[in-house]
C-alpha atoms as a PDB file:
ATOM      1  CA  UNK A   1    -121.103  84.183 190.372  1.00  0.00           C
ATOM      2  CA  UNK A   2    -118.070  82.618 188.941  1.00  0.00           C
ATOM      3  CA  UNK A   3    -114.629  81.890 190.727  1.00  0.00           C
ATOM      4  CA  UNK A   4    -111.735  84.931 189.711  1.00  0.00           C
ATOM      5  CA  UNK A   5    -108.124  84.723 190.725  1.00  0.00           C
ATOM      6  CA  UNK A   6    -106.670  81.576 189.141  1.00  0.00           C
ATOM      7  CA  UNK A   7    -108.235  81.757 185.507  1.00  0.00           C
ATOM      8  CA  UNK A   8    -107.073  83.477 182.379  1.00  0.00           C
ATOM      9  CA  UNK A   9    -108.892  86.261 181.844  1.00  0.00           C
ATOM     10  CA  UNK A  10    -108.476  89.739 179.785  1.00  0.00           C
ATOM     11  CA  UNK A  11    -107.025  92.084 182.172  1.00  0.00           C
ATOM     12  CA  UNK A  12    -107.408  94.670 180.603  1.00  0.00           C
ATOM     13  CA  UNK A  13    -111.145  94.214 180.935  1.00  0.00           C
ATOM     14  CA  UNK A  14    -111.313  93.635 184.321  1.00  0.00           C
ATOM     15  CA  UNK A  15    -109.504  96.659 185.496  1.00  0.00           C
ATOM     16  CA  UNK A  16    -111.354  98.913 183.433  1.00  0.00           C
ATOM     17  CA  UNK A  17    -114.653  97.141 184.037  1.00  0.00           C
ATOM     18  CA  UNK A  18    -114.218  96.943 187.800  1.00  0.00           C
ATOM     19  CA  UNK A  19    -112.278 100.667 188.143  1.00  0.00           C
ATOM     20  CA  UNK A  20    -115.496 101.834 185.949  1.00  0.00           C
ATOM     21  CA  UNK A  21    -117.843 100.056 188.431  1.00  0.00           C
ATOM     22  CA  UNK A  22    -116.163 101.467 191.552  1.00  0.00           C
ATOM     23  CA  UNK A  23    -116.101 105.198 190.072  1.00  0.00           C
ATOM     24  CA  UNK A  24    -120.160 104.769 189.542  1.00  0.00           C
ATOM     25  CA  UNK A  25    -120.922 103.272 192.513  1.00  0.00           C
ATOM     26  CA  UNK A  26    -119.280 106.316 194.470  1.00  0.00           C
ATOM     27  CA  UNK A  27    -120.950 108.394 192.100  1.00  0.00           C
ATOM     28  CA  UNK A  28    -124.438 106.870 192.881  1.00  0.00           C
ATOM     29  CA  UNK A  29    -123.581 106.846 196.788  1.00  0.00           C
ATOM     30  CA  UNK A  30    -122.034 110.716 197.364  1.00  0.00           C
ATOM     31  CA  UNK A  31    -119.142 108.692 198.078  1.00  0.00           C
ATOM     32  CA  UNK A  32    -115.807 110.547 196.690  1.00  0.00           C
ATOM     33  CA  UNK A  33    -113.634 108.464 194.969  1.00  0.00           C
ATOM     34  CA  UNK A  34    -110.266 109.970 195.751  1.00  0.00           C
ATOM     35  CA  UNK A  35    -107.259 109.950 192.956  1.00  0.00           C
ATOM     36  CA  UNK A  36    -105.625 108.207 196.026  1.00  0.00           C
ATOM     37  CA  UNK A  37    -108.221 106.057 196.448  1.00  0.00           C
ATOM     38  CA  UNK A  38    -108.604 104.968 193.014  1.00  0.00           C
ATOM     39  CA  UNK A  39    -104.642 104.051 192.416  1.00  0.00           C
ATOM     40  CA  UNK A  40    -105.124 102.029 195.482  1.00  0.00           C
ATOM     41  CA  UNK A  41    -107.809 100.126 193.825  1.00  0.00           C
ATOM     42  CA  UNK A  42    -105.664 100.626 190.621  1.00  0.00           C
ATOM     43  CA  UNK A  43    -102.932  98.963 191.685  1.00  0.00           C
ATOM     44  CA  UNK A  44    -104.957  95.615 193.366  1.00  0.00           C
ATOM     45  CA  UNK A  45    -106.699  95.410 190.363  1.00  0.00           C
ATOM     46  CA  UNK A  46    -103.183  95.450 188.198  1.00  0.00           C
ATOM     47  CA  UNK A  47    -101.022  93.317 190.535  1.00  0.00           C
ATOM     48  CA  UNK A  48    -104.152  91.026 190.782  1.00  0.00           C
ATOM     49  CA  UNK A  49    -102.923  89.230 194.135  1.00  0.00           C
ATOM     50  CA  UNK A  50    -103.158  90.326 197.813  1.00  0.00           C
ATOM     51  CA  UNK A  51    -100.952  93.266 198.890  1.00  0.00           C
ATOM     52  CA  UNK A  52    -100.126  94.276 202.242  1.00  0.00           C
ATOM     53  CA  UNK A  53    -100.635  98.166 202.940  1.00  0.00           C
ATOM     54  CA  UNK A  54     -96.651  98.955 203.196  1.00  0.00           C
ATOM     55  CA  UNK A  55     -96.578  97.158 199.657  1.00  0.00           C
ATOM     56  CA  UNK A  56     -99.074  99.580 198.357  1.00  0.00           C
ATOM     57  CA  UNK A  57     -97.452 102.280 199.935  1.00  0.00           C
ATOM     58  CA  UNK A  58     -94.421 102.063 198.762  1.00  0.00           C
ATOM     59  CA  UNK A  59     -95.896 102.226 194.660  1.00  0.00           C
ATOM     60  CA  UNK A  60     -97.927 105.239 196.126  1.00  0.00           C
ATOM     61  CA  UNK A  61     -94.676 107.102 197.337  1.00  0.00           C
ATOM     62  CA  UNK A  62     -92.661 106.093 194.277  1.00  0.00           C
ATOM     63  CA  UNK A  63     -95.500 107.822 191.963  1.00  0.00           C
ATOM     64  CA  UNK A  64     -95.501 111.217 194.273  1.00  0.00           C
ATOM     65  CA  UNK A  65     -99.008 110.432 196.294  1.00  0.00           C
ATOM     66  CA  UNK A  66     -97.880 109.906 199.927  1.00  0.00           C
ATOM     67  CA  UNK A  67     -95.226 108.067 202.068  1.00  0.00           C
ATOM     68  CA  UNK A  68     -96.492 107.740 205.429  1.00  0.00           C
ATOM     69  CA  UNK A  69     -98.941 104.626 206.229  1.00  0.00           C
ATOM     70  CA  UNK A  70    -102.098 106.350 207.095  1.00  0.00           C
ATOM     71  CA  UNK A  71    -102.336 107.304 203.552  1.00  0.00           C
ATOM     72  CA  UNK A  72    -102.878 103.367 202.553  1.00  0.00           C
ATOM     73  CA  UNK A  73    -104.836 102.652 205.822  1.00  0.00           C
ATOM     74  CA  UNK A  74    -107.457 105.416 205.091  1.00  0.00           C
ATOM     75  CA  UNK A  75    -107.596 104.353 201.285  1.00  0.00           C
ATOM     76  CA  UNK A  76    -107.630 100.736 202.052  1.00  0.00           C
ATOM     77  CA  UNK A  77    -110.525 101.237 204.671  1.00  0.00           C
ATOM     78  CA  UNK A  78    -112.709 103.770 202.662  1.00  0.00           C
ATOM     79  CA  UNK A  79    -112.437 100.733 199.726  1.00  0.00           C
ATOM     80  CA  UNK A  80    -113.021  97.630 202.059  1.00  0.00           C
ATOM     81  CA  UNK A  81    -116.010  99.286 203.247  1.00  0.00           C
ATOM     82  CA  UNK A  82    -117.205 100.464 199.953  1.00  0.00           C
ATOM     83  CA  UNK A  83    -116.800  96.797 198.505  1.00  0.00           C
ATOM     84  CA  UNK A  84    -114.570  96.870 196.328  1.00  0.00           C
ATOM     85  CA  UNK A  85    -111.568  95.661 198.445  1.00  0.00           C
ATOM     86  CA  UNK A  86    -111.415  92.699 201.053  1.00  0.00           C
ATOM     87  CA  UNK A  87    -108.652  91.873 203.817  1.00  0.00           C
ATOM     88  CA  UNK A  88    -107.215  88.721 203.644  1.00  0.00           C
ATOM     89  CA  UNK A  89    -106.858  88.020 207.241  1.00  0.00           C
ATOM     90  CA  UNK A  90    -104.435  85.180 206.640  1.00  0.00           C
ATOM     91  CA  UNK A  91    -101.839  87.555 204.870  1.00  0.00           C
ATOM     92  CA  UNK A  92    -102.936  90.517 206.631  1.00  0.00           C
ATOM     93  CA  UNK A  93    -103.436  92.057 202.734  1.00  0.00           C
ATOM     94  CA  UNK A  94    -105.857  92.790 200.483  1.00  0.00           C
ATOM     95  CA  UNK A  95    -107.000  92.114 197.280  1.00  0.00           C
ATOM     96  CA  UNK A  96    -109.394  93.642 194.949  1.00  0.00           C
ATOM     97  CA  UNK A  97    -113.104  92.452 195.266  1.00  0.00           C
ATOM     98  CA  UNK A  98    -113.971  90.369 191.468  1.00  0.00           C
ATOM     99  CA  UNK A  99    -117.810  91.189 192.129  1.00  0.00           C
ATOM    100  CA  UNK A 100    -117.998  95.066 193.100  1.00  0.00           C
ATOM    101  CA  UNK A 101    -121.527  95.995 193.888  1.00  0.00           C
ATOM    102  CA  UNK A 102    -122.368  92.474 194.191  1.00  0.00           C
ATOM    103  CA  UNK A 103    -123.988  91.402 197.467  1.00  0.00           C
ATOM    104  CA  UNK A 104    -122.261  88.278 198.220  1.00  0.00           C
ATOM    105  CA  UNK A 105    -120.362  86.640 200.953  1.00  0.00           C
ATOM    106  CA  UNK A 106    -117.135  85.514 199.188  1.00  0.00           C
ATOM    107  CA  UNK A 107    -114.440  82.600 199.853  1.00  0.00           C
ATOM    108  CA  UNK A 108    -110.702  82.968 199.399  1.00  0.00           C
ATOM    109  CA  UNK A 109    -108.518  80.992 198.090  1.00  0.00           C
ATOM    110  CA  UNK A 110    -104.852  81.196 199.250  1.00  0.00           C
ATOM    111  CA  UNK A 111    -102.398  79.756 197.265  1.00  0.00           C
ATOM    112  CA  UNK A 112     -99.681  78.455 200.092  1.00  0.00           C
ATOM    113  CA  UNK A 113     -96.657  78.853 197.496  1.00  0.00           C
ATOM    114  CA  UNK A 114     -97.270  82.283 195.278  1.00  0.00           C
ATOM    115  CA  UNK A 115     -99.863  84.156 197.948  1.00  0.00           C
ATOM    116  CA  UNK A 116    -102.002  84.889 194.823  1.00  0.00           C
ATOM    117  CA  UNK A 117    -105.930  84.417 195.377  1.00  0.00           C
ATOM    118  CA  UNK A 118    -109.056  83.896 194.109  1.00  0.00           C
ATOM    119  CA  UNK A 119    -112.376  84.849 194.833  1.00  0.00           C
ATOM    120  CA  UNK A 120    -116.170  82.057 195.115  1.00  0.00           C
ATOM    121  CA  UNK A 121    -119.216  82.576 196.669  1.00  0.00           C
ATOM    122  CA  UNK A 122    -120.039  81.598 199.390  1.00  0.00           C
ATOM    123  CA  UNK A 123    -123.138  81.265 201.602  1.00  0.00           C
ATOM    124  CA  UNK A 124    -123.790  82.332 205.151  1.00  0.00           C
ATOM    125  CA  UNK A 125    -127.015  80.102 205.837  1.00  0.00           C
ATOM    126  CA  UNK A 126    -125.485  76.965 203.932  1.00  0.00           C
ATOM    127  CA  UNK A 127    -123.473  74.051 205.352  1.00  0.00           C
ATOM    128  CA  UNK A 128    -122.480  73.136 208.790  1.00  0.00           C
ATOM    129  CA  UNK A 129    -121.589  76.889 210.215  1.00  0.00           C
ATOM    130  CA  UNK A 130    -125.303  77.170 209.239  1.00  0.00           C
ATOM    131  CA  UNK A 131    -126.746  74.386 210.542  1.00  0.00           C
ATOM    132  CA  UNK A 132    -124.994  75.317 213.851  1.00  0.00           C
ATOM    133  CA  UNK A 133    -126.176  78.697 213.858  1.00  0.00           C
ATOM    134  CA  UNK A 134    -129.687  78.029 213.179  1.00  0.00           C
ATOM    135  CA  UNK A 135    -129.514  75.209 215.932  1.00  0.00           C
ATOM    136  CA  UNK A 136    -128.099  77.951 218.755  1.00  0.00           C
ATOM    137  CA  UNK A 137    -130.337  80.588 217.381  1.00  0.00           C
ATOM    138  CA  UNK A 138    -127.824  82.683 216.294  1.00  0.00           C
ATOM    139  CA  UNK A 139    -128.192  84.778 212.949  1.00  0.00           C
ATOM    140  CA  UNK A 140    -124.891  84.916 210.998  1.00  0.00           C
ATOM    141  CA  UNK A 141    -123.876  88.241 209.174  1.00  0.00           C
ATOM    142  CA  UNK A 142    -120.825  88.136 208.123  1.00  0.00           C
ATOM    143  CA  UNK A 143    -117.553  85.190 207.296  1.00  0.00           C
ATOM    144  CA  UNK A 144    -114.662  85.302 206.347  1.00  0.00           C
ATOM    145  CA  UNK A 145    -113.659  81.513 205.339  1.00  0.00           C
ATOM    146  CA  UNK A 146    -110.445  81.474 203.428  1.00  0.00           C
ATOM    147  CA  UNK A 147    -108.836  77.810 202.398  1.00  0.00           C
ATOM    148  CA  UNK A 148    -104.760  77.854 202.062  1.00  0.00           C
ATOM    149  CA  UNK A 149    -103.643  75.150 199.521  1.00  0.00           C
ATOM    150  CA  UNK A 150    -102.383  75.337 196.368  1.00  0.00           C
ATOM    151  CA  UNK A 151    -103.124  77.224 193.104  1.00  0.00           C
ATOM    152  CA  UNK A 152    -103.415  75.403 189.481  1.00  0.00           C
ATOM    153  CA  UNK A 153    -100.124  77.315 188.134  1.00  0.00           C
ATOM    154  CA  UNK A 154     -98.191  76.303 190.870  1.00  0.00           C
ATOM    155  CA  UNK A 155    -100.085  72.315 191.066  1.00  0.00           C
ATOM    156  CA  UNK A 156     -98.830  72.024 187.529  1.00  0.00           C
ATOM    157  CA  UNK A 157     -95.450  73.425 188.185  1.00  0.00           C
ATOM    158  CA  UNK A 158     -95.042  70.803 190.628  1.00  0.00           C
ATOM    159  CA  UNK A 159     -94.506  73.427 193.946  1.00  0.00           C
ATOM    160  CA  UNK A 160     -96.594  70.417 196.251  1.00  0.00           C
ATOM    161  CA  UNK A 161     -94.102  70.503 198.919  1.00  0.00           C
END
């Protein structure tokens, strides 16, 4: 499973490929898809960075589909649950999952200076939070490790400080 969120990649592509994914998982699942739903997901996948819900809402009132904040709470839950969104807890946002339908336990990214994000694997038994939990018995089942540091775009534009 390769890293997303810093590298070029056609964009294009990966909205369509991921918005495609989404519409046949729900399809697959009896899980409805809503045309709210899907311009949430629409617009992570576009923006590709984390959003907070009253950014998202405010793109979903401009276009005509809802003002008040439940609107982007019940979309943004109904997709973080499905797997195709994740909260960033550091940002309180989200941001569009690169492996939909993938089983995985990812890894964020956070650049400090442009909030943008990218997505690794990572894995729940490996490592020292392993290690510990094996040693105290304890079965893990879910992370959520995010690393705050700085992005190649803004490295090479010299934002260190």
């Amino acid at each position: 499973m390769a890293l997303l969120g810093f590298e070029r990649h056609d964009h294009d592509s990966c909205v369509s490929d991921t918005l495609s994914a989404a519409e046949a998982h729900c399809a697959e699942a009896g899980l409805r898809l809503t045309p709210v739903r899907r311009r949430v997901l629409e617009i992570l996948l576009e923006r590709h960075r984390a959003l907070g819900a009253y950014d998202i809402l405010e793109t979903l009132a401009a276009e005509g589909l809802g003002s008040q904040p439940p609107v982007a709470y019940r979309a943004l839950d109904f997709l973080v649950k499905a797997g195709f969104v994740h909260k960033i807890e550091r940002l309180n946002a989200y941001v569009a999952c690169a492996h939909p339908g993938d089983s995985h336990a990812p890894a964020f990214m956070i650049c400090r200076s442009c909030d943008s994000v990218a997505e690794a694997q990572a894995s729940l038994a490996a490592g020292a939070l392993g290690d510990a939990a094996k040693a105290a018995g304890f079965r893990i089942e879910r992370t959520v490790v995010e690393a705050e540091g700085l992005c190649p775009a803004c490295l090479e534009r010299g934002d260190a400080t």
